[in-house]
C-alpha atoms as a PDB file:
ATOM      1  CA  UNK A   1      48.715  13.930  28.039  1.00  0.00           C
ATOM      2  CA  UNK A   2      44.780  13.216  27.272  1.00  0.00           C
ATOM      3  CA  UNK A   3      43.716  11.052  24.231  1.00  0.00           C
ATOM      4  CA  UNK A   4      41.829  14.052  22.722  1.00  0.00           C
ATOM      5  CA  UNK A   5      45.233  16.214  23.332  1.00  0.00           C
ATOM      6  CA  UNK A   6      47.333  14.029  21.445  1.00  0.00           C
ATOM      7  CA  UNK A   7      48.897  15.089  18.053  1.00  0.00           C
ATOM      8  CA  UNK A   8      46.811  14.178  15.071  1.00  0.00           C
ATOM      9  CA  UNK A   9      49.803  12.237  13.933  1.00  0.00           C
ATOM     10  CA  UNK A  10      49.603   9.951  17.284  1.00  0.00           C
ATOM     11  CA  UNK A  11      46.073   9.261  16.949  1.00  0.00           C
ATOM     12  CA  UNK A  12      46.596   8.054  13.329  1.00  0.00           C
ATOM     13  CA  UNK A  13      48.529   5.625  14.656  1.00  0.00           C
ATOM     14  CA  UNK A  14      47.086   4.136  17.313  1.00  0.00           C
ATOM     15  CA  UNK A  15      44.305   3.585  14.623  1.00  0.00           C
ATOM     16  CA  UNK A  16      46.422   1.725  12.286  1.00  0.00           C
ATOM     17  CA  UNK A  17      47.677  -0.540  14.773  1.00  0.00           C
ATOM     18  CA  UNK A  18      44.396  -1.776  15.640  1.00  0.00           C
ATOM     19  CA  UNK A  19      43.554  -1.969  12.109  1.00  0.00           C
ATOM     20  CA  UNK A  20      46.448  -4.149  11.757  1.00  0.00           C
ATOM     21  CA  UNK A  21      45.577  -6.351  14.273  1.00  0.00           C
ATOM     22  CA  UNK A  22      42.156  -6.965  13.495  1.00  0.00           C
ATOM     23  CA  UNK A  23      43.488  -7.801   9.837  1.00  0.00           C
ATOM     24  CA  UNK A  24      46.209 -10.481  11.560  1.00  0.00           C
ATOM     25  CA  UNK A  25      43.145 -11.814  13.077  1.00  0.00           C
ATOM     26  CA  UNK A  26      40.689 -11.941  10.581  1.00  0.00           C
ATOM     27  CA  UNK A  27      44.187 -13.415   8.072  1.00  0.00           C
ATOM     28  CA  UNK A  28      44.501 -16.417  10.927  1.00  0.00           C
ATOM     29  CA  UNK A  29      40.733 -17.135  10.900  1.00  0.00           C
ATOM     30  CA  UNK A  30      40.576 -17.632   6.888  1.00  0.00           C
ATOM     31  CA  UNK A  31      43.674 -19.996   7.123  1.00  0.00           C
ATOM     32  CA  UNK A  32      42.025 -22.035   9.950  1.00  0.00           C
ATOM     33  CA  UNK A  33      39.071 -22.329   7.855  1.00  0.00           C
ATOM     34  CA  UNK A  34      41.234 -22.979   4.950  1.00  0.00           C
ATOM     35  CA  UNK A  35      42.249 -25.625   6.445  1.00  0.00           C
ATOM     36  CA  UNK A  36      39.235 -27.257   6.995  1.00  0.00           C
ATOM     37  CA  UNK A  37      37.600 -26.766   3.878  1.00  0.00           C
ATOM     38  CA  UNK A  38      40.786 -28.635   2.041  1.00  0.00           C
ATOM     39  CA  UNK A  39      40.625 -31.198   4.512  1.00  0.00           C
ATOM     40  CA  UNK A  40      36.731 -32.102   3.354  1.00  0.00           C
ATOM     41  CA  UNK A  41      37.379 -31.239  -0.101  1.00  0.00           C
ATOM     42  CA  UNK A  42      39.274 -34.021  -0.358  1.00  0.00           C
ATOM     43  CA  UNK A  43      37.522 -36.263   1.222  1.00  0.00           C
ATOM     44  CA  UNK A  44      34.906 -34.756  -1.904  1.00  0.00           C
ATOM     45  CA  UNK A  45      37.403 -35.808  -4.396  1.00  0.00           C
ATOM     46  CA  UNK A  46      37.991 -39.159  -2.945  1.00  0.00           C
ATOM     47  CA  UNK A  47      34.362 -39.547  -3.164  1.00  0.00           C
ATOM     48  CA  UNK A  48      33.880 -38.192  -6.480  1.00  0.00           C
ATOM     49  CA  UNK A  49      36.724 -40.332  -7.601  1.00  0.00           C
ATOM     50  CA  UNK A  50      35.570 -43.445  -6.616  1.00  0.00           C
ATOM     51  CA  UNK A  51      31.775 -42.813  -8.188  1.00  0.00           C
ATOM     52  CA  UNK A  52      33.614 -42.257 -11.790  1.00  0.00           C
ATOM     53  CA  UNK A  53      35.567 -45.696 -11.296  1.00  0.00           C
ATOM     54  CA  UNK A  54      32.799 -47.451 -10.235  1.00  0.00           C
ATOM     55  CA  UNK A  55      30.623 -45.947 -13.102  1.00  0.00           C
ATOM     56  CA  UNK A  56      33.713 -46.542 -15.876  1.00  0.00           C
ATOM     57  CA  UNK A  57      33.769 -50.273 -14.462  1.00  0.00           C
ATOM     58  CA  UNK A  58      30.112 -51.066 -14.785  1.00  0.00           C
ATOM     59  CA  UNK A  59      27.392 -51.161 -12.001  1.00  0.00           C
ATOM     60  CA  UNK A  60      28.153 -54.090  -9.577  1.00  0.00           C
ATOM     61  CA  UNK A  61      31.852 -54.697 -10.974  1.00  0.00           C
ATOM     62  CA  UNK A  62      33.551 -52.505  -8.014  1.00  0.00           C
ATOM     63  CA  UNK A  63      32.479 -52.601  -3.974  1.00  0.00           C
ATOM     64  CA  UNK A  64      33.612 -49.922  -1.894  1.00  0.00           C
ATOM     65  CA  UNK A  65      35.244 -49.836   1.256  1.00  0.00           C
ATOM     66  CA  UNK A  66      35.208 -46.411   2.865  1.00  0.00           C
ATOM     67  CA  UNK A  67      37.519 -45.866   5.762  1.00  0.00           C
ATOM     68  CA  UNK A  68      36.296 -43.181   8.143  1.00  0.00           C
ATOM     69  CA  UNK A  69      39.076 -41.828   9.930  1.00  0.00           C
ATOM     70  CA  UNK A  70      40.996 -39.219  11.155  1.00  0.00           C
ATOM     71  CA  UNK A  71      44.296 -37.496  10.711  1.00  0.00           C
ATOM     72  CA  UNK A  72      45.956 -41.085  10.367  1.00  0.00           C
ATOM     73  CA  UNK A  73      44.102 -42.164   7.973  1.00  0.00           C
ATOM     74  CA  UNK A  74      44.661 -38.850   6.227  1.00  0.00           C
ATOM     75  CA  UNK A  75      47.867 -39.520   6.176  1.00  0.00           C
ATOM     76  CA  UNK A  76      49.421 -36.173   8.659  1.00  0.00           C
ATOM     77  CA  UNK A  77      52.760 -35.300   7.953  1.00  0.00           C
ATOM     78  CA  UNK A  78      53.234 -38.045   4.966  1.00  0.00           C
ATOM     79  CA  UNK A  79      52.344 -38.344   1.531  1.00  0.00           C
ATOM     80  CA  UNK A  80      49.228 -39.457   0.701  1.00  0.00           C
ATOM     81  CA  UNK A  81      50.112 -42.470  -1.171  1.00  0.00           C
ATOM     82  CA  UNK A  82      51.924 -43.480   2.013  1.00  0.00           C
ATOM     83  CA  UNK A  83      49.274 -43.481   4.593  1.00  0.00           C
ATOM     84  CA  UNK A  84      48.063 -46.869   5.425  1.00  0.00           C
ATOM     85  CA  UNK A  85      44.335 -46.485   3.928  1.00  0.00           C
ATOM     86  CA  UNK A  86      46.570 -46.144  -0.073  1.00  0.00           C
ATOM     87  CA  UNK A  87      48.825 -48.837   1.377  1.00  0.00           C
ATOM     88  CA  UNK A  88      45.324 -50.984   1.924  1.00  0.00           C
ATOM     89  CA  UNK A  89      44.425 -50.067  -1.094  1.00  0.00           C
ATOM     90  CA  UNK A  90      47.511 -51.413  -3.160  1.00  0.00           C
ATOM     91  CA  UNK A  91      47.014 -55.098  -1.012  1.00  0.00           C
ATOM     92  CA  UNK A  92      43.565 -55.032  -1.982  1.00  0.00           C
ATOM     93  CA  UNK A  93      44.588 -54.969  -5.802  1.00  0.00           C
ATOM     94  CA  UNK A  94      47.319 -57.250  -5.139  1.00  0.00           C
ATOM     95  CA  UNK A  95      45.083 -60.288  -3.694  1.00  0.00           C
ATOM     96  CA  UNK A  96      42.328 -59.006  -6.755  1.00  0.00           C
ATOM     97  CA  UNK A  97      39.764 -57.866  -4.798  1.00  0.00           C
ATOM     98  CA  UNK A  98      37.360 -55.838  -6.420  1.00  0.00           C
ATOM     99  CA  UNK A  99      37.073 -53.155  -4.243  1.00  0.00           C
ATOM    100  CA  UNK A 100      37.542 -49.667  -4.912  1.00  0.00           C
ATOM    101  CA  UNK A 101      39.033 -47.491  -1.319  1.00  0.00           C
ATOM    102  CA  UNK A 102      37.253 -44.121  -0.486  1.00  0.00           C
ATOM    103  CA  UNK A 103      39.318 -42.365   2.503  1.00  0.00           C
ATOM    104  CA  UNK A 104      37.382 -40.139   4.144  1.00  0.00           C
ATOM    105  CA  UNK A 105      39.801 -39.328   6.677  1.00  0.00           C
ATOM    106  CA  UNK A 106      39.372 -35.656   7.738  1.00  0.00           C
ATOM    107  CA  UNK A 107      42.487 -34.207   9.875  1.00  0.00           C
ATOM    108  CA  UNK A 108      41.689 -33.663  13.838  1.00  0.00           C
ATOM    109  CA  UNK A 109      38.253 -35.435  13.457  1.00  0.00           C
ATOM    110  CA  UNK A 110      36.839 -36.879  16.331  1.00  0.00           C
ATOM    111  CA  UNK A 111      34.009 -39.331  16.527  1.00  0.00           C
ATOM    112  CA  UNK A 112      31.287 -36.724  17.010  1.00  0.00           C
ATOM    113  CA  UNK A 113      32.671 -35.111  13.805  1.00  0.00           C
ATOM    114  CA  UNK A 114      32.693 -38.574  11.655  1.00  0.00           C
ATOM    115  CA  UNK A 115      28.721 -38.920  12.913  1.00  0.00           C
ATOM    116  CA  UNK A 116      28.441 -35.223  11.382  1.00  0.00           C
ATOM    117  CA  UNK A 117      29.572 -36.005   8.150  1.00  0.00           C
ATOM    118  CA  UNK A 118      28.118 -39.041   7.639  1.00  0.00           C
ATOM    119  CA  UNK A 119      24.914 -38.819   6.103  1.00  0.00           C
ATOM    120  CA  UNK A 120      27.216 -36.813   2.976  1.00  0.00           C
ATOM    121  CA  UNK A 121      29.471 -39.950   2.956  1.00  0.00           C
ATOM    122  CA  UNK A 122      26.898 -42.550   2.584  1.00  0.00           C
ATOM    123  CA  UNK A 123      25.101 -40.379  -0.342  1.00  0.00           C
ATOM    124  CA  UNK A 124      26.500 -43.675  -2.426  1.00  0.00           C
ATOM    125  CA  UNK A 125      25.933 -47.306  -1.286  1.00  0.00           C
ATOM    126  CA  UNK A 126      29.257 -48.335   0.707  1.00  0.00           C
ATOM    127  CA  UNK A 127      29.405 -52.141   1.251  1.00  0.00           C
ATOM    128  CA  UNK A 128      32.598 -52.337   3.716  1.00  0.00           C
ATOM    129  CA  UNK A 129      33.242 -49.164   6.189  1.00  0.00           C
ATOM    130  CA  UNK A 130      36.810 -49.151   8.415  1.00  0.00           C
ATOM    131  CA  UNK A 131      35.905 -46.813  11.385  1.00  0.00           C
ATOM    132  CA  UNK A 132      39.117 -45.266  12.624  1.00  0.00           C
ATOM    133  CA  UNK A 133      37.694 -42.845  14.583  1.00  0.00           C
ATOM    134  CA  UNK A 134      38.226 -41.709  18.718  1.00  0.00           C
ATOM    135  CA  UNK A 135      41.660 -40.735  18.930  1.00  0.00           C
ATOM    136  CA  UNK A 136      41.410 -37.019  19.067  1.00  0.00           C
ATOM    137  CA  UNK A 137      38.767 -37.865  21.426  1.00  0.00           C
ATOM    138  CA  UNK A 138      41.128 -39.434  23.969  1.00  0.00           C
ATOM    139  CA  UNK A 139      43.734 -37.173  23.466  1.00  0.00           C
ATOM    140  CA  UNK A 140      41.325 -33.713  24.147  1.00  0.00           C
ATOM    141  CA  UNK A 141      40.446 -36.066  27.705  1.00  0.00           C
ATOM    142  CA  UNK A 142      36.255 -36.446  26.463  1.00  0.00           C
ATOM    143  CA  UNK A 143      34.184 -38.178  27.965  1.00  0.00           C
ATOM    144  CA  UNK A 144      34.423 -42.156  27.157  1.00  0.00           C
ATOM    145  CA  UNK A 145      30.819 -42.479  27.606  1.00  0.00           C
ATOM    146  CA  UNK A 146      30.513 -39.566  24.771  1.00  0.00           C
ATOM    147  CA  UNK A 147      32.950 -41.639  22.758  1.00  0.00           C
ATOM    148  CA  UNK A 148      30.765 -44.966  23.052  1.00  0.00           C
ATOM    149  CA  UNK A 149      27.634 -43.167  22.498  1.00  0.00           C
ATOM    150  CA  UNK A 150      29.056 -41.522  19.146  1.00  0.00           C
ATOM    151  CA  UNK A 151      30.236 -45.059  17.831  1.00  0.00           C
ATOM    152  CA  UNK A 152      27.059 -46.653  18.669  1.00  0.00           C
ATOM    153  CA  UNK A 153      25.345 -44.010  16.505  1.00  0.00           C
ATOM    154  CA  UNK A 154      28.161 -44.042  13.351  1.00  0.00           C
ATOM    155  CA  UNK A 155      27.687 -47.933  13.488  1.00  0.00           C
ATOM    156  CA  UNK A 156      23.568 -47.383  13.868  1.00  0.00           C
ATOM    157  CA  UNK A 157      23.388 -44.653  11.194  1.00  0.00           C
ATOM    158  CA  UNK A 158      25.625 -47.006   8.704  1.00  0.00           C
ATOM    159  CA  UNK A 159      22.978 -50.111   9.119  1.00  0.00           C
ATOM    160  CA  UNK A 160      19.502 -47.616   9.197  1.00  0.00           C
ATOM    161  CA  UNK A 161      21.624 -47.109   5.361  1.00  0.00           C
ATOM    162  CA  UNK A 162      22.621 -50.039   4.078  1.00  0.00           C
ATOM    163  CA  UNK A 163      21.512 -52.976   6.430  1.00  0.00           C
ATOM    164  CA  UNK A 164      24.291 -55.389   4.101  1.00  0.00           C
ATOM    165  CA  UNK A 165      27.360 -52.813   5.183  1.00  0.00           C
ATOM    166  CA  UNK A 166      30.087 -54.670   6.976  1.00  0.00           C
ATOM    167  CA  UNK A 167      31.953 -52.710   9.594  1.00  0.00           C
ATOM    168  CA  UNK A 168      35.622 -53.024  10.471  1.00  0.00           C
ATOM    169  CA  UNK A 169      35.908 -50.689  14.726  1.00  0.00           C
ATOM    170  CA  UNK A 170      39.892 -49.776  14.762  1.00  0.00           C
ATOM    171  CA  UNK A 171      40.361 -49.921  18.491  1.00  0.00           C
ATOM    172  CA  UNK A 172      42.718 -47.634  20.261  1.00  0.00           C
ATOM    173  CA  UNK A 173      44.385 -46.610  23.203  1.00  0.00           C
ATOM    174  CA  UNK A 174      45.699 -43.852  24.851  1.00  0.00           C
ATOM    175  CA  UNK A 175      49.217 -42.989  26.187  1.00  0.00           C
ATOM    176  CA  UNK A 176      49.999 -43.325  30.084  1.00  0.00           C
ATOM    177  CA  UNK A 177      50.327 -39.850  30.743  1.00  0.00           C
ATOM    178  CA  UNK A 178      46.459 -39.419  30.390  1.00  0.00           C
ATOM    179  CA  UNK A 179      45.834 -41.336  33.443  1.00  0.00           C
ATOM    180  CA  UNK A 180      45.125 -45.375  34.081  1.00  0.00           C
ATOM    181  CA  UNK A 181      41.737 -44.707  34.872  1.00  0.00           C
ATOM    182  CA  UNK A 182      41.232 -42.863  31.476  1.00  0.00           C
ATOM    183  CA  UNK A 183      43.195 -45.128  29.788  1.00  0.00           C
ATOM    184  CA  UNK A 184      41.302 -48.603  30.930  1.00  0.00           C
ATOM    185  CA  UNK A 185      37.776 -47.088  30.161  1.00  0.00           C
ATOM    186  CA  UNK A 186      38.766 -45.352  27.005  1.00  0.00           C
ATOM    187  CA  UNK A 187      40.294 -48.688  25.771  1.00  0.00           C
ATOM    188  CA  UNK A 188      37.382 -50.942  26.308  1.00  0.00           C
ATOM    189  CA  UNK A 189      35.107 -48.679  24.351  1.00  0.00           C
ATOM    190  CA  UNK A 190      35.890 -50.436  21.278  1.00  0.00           C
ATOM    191  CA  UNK A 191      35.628 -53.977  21.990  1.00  0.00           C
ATOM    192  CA  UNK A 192      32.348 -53.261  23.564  1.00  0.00           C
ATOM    193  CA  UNK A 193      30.899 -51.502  20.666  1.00  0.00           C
ATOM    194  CA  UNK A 194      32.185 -53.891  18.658  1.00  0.00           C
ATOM    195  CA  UNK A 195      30.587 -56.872  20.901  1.00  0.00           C
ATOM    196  CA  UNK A 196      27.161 -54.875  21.462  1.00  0.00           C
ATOM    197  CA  UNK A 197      26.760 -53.837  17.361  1.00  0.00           C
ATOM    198  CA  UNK A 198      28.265 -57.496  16.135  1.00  0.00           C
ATOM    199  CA  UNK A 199      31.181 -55.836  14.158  1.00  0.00           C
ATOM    200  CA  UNK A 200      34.752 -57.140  13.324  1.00  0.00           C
ATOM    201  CA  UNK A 201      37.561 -55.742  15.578  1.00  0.00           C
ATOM    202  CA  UNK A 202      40.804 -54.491  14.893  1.00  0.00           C
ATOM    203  CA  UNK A 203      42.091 -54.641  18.223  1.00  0.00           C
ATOM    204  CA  UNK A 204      44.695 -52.283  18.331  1.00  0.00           C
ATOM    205  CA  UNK A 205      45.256 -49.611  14.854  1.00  0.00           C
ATOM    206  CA  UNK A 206      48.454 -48.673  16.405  1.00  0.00           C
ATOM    207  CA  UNK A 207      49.694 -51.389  18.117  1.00  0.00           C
ATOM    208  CA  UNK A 208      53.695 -52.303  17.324  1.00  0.00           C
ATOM    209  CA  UNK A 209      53.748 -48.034  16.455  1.00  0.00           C
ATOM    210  CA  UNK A 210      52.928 -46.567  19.404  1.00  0.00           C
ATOM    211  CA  UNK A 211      55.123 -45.388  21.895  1.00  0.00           C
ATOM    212  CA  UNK A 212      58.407 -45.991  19.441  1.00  0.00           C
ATOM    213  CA  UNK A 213      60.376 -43.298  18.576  1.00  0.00           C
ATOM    214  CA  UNK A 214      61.509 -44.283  15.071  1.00  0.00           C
ATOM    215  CA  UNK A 215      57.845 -45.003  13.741  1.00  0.00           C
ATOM    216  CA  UNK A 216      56.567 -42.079  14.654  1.00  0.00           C
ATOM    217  CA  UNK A 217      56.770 -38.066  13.777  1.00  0.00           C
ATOM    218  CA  UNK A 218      58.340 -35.678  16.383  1.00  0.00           C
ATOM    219  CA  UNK A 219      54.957 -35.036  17.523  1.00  0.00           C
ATOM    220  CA  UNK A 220      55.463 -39.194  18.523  1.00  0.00           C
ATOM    221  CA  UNK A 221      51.573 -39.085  17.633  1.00  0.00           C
ATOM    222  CA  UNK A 222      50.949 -39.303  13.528  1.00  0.00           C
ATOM    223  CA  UNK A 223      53.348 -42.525  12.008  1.00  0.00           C
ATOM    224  CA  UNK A 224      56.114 -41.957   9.661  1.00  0.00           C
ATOM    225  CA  UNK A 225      55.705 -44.089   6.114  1.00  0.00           C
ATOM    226  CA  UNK A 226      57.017 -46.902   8.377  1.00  0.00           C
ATOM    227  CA  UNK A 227      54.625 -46.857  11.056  1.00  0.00           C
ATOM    228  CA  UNK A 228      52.155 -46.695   8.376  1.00  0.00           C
ATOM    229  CA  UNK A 229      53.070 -49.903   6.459  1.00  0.00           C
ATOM    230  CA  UNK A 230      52.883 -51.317   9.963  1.00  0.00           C
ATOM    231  CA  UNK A 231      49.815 -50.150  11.074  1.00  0.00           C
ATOM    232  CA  UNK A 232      48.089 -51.288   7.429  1.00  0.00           C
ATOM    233  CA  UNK A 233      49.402 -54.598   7.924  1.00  0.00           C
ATOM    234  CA  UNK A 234      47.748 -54.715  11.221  1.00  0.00           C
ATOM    235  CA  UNK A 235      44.405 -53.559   9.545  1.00  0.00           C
ATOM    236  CA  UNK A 236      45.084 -56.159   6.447  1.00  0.00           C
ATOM    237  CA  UNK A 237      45.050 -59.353   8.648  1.00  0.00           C
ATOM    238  CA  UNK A 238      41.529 -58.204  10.161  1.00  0.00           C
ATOM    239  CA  UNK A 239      40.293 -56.339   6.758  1.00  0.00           C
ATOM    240  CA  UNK A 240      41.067 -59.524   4.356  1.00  0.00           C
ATOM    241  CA  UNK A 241      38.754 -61.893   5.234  1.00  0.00           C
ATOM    242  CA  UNK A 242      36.022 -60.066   5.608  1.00  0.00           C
ATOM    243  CA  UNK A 243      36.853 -58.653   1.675  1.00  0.00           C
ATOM    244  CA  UNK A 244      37.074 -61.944   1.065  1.00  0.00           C
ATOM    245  CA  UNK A 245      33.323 -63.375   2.292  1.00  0.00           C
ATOM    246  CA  UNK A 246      30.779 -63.163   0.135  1.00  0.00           C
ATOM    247  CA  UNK A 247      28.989 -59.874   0.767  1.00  0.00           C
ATOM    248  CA  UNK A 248      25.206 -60.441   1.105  1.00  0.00           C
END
């Protein structure tokens, strides 16, 4: 039977399935953008939080370190207060440094993102910035020249800033399955940048997590609260001394 035979009844229909579909759509596309939009608005609190302390505390009491990261240092699939940049945070007060910790880390970020956002970030003076960014780089298989050139301009952008900024590169690799040939260039990114710009290296953010079972969600990519602590303490024995020097 024709389209323009068909019972009123029929045609009703067909019309209010593809209204429903269009409304399933347009329902997915607000909670994707949802999701976004939390994941920056609390980077805005973090921000917004540490400008109050370091107002409450008097100007030049407080420094800042702002870590610049990614799901991990969001903390994906943890609590907040259990993601290494809050475990930092807690070994920083602990050794009474006077630095207050901003995490800007945005979930599935990449390094082309961070440069995006970071004009917003530095709208305050920072003095130490932990770049933990170029994960979701490797893992979407981009470029490693694209990744080096995006570095280059987060560490270029930070100085043109605040010339005094100290920055801390978290270096990572990727897992096998990638590809050795991916997996040898995408790894020397970091100490490069970090040789070419003069900036202190963590070697490896994940190293002792990665690739074990038990320190690591199902997804065997974002740590559990133990993979965390671990990963902190590898960031701590890099991160302390240079909290430490005097800052210029």
């Amino acid at each position: 039977m024709r389209d323009g035979h068909q019972p009123r009844a029929a045609r009703q229909e067909r019309k209010n399935v593809g209204h429903r579909r269009c409304s399933a759509l347009a329902v997915l596309r607000r909670g994707l953008a949802w999701v976004g939009l939390l994941a920056l608005v609390g980077v805005a609190l973090a921000v917004g939080a540490a400008e109050g302390g370091a107002s409450a505390n008097g100007v030049g009491t407080r420094r800042t370190l702002l870590v610049l990261g990614d799901s991990l240092a969001a903390g994906y699939g943890v609590d907040e207060s259990q993601a290494f940049p809050s475990l930092l945070r807690g070994k920083i007060e602990a050794a009474g440094l006077g630095f207050e910790v901003v995490n800007a880390g945005v979930s599935g970020d990449t390094t082309a993102g961070g440069l995006r956002r970071l004009n917003w970030l530095l709208r305050r003076p920072v003095d130490v910035v932990l770049v933990e960014l170029g994960g979701n780089d490797g893992l979407r298989g981009l470029p490693p020249d694209a990744t080096r050139s995006n570095l280059l301009a987060i560490v270029e952008g930070l100085h043109r800033k605040n010339p005094k900024a100290r920055v801390v590169l978290a270096g990572m690799q990727m897992p096998p399955n990638l590809g050795e040939d991916y997996g040898r260039r995408f790894a020397a990114i970091f100490p490069e940048v970090a040789r070419d710009k003069g900036l202190v290296l963590v070697p490896h953010l994940l190293e002792g997590v990665g690739g074990r079972p038990e320190l690591n969600l199902p997804d065997q990519i974002h740590p559990t609260p133990a993979g965390h602590a671990l990963v902190a303490s590898n960031v701590w024995v890099v991160l302390k001394p240079v909290l430490e020097a005097p800052l210029p």
